[in-house]
C-alpha atoms as a PDB file:
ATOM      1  CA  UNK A   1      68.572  83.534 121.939  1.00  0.00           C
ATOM      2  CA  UNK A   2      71.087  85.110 119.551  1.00  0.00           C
ATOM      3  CA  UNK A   3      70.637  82.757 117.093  1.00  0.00           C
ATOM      4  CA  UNK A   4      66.906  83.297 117.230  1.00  0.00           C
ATOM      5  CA  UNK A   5      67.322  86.679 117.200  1.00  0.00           C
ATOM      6  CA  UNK A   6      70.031  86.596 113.655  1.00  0.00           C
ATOM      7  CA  UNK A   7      67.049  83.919 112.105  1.00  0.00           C
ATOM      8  CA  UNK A   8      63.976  86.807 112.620  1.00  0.00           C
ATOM      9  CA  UNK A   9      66.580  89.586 111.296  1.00  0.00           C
ATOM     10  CA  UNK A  10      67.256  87.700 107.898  1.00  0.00           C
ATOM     11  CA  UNK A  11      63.750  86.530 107.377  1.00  0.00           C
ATOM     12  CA  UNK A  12      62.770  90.216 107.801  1.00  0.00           C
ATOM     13  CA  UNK A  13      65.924  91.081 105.867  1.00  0.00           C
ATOM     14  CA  UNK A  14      64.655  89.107 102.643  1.00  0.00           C
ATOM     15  CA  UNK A  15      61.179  90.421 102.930  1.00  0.00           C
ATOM     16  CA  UNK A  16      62.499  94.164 102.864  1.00  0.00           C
ATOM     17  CA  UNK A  17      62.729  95.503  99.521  1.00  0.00           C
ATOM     18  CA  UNK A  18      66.323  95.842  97.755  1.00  0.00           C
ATOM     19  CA  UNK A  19      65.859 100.020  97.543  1.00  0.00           C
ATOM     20  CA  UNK A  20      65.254  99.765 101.522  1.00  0.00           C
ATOM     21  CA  UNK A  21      68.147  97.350 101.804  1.00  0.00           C
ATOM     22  CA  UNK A  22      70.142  99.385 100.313  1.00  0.00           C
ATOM     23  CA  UNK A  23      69.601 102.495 102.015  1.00  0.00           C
ATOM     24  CA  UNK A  24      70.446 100.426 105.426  1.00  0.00           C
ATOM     25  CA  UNK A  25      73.135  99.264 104.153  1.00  0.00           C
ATOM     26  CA  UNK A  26      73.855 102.595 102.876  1.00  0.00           C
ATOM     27  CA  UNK A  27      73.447 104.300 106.172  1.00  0.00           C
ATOM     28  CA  UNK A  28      75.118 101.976 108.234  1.00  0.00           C
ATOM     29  CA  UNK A  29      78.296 100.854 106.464  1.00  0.00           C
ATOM     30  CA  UNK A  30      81.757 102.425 106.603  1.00  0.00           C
ATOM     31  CA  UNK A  31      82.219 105.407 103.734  1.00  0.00           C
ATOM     32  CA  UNK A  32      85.161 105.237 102.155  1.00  0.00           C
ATOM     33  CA  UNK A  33      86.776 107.417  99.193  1.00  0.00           C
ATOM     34  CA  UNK A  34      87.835 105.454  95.982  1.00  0.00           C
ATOM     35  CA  UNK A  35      90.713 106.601  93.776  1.00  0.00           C
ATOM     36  CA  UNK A  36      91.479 105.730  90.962  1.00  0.00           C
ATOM     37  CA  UNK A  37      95.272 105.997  89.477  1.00  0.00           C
ATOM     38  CA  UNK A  38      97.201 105.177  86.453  1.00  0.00           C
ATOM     39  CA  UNK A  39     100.465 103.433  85.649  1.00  0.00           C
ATOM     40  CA  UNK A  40     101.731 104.636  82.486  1.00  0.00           C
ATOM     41  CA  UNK A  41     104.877 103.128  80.975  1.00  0.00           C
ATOM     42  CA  UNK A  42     106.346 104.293  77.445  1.00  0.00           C
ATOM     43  CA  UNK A  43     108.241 101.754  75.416  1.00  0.00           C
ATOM     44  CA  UNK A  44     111.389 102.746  77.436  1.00  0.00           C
ATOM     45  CA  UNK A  45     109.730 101.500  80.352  1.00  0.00           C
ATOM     46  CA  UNK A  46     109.689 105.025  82.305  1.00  0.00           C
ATOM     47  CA  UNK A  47     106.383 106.273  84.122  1.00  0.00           C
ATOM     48  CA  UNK A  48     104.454 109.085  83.869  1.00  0.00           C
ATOM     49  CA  UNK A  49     104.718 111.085  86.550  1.00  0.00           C
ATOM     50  CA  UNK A  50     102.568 114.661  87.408  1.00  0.00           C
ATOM     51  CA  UNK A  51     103.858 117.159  89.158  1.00  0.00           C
ATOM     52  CA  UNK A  52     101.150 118.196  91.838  1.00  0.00           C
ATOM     53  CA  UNK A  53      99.967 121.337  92.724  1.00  0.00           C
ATOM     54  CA  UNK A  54      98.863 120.526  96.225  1.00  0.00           C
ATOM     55  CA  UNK A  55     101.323 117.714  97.578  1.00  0.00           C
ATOM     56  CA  UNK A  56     104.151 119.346  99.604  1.00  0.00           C
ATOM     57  CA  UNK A  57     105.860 116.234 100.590  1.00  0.00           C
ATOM     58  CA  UNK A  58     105.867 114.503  97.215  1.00  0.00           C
ATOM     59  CA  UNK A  59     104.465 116.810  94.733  1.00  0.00           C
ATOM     60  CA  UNK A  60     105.423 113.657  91.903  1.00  0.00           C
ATOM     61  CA  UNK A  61     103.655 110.922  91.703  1.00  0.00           C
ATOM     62  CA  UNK A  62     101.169 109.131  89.203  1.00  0.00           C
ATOM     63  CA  UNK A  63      97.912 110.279  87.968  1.00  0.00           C
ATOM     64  CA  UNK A  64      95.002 110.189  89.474  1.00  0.00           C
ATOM     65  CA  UNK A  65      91.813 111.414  91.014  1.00  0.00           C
ATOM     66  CA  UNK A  66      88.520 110.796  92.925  1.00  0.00           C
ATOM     67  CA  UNK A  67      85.380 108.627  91.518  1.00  0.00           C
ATOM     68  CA  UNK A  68      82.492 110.554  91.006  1.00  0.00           C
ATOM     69  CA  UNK A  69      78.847 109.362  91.848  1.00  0.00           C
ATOM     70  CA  UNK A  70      78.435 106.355  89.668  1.00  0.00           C
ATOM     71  CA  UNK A  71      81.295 106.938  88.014  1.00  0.00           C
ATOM     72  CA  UNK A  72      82.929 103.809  86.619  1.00  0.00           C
ATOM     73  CA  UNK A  73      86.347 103.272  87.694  1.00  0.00           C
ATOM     74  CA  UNK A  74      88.143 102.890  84.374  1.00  0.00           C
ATOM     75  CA  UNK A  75      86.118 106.047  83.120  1.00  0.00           C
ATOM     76  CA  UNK A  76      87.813 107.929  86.150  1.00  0.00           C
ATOM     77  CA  UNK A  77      90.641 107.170  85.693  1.00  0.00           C
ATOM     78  CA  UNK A  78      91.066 108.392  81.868  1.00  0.00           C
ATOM     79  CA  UNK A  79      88.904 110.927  83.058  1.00  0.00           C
ATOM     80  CA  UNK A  80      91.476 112.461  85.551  1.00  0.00           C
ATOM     81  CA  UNK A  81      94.776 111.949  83.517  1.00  0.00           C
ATOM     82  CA  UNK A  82      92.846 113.953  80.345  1.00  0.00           C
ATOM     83  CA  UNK A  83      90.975 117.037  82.868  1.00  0.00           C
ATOM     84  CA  UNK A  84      94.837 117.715  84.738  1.00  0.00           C
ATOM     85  CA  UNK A  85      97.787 116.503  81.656  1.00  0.00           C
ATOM     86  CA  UNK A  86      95.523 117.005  78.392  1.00  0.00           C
ATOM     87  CA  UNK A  87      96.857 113.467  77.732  1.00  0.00           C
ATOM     88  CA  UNK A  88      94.741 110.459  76.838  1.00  0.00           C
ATOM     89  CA  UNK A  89      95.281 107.406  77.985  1.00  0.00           C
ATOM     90  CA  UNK A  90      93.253 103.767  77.646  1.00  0.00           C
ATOM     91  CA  UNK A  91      93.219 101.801  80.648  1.00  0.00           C
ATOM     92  CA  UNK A  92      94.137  98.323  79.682  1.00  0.00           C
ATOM     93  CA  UNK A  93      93.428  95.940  83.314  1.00  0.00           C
ATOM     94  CA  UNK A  94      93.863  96.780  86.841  1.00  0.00           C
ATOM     95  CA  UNK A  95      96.953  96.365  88.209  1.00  0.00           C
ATOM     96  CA  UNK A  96      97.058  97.081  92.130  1.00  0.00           C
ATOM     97  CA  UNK A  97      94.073  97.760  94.606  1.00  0.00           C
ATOM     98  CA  UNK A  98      95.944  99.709  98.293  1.00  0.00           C
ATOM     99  CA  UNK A  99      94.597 102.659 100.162  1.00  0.00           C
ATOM    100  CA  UNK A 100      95.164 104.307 103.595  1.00  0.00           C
ATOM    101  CA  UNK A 101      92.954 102.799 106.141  1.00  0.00           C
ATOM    102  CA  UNK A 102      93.705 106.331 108.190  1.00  0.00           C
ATOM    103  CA  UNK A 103      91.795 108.388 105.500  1.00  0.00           C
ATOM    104  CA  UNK A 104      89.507 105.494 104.648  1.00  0.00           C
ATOM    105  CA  UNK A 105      90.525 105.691 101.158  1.00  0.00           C
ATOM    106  CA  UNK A 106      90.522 102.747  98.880  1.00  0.00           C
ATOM    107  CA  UNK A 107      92.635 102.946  95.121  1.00  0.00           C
ATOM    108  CA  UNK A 108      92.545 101.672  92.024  1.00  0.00           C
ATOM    109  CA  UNK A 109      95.308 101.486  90.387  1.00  0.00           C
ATOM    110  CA  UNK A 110      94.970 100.640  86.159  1.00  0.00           C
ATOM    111  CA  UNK A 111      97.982  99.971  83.798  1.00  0.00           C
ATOM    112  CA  UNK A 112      97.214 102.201  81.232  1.00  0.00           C
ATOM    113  CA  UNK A 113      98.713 103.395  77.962  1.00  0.00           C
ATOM    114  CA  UNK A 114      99.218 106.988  76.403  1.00  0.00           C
ATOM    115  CA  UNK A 115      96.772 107.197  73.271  1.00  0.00           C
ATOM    116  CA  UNK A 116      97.753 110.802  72.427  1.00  0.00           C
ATOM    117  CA  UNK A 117      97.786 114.336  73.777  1.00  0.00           C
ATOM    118  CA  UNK A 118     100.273 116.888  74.611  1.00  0.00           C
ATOM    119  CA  UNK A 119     100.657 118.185  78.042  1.00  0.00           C
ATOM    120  CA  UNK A 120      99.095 121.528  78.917  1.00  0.00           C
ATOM    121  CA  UNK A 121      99.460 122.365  82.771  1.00  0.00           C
ATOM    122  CA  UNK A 122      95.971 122.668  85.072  1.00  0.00           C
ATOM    123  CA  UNK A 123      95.413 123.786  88.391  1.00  0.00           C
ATOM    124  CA  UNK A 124      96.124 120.316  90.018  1.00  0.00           C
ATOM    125  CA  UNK A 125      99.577 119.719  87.478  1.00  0.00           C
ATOM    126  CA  UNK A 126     102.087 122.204  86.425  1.00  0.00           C
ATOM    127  CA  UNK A 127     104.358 119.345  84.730  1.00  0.00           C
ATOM    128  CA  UNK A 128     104.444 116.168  83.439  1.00  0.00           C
ATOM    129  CA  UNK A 129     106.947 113.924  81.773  1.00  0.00           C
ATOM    130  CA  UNK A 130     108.193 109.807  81.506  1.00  0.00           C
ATOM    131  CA  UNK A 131     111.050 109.200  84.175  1.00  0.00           C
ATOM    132  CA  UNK A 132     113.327 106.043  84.785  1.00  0.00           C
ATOM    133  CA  UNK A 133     113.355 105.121  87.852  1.00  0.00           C
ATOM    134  CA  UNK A 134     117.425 106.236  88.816  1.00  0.00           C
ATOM    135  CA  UNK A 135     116.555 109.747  86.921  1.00  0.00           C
ATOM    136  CA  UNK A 136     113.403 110.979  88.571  1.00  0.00           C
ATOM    137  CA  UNK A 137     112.641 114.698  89.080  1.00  0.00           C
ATOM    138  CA  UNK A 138     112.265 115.261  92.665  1.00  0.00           C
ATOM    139  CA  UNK A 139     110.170 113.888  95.493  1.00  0.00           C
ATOM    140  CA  UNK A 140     107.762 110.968  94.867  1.00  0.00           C
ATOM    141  CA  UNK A 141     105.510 108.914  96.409  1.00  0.00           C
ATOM    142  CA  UNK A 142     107.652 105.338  97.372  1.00  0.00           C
ATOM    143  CA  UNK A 143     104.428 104.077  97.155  1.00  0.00           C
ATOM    144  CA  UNK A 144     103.816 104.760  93.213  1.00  0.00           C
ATOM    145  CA  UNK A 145     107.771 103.815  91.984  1.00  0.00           C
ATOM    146  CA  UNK A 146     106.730 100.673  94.047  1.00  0.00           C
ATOM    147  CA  UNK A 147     103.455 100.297  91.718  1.00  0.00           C
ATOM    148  CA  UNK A 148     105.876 101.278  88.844  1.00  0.00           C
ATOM    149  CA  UNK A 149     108.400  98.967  89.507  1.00  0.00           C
ATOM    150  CA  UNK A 150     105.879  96.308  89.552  1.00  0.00           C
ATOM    151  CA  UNK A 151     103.735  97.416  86.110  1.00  0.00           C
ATOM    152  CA  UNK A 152     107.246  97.067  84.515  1.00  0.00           C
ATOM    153  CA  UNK A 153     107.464  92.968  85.711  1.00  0.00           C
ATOM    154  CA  UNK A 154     103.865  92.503  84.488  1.00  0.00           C
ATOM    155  CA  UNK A 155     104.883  94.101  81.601  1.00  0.00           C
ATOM    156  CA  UNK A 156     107.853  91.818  80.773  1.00  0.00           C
ATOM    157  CA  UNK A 157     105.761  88.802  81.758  1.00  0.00           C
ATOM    158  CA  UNK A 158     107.778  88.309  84.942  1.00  0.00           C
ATOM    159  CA  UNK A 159     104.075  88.513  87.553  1.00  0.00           C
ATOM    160  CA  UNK A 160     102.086  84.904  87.316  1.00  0.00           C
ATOM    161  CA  UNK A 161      98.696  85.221  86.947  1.00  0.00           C
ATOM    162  CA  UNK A 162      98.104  88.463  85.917  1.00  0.00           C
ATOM    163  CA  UNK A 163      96.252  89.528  82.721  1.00  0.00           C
ATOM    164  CA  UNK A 164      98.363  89.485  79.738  1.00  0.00           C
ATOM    165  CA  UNK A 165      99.762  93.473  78.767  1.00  0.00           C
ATOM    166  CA  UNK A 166      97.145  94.618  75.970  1.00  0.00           C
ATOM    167  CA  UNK A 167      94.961  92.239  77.232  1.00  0.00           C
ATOM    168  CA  UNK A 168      92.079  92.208  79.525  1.00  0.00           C
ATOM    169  CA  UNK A 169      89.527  95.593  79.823  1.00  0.00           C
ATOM    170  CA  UNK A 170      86.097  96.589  79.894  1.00  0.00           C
ATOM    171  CA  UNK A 171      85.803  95.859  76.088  1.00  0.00           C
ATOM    172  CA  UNK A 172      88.113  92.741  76.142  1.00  0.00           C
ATOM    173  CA  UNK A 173      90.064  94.094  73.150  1.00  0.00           C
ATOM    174  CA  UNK A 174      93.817  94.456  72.772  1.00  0.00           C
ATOM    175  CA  UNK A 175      93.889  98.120  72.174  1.00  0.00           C
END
């Protein structure tokens, strides 16, 4: 009878039109929020961390911020890092997907470079700066020196199978 029963579904299934499909699929799925963050290393091989406003337990950490609607991941995340830190950065491949299953939250995480820009401080980021990981300035995330430690490996070649530094991004050119 089940069987029967998951045949009818997916012949009506493929007869429904993909905007209808959609909006099922829509309404009846798990919601999740997707961040995306950024792991930038200078040549010294220090990170970039913010200083965040509105994180009491670790106010340092990486940059980062919420997708908009249709917002394309790699967009959001240079996006974020210019609207708080003034700073531009390029993403150049993704580097780590994690999240928090508690708050349903999903991130991206790109290893990015700085193109240019000088910090100014924003509402979300009073301070900014590139820290090693024995000098750092306070409280931050384990989570994100874990993600740093590990940009710095793919960096030096050290992770197999990931995308060559410079390498691989939405416009597949060494930037």
């Amino acid at each position: 009878m089940r069987r029967l029963l998951a045949r009818w579904l997916l012949r009506v299934w493929k007869r429904t039109p993909g905007r209808i499909q959609g909006w099922i699929a829509w309404l009846t799925l798990p919601k999740f929020l997707v961040g995306a963050m950024a792991v930038v290393l200078d040549d010294a091989g220090r990170v970039l961390l913010f200083r965040h406003t509105y994180r009491a337990d670790y106010p340092w950490g990486i940059p980062g911020g919420w997708l908009k609607g249709n917002e394309d991941p790699i967009d959001a995340v240079e996006r974020e890092v210019f609207e708080e830190s003034g700073f531009r950065i390029k993403a150049m491949h993704p580097l780590v997907i994690g999240g928090d299953r508690a708050l349903r939250r999903l991130d991206l995480i790109f290893l990015c470079r700085l193109v240019e820009g000088s910090f100014r401080a924003s509402a979300e980021v009073s301070d900014a700066g590139f820290f090693a990981p024995e000098d750092l300035p306070g409280r931050v995330e384990p989570f994100h020196m874990d993600v740093a430690a590990y940009a710095r490996k793919v960096m030096a070649g050290e992770v197999v199978g990931q995308p060559r530094p410079g390498g691989i991004c939405r416009d597949q050119q060494s930037v």
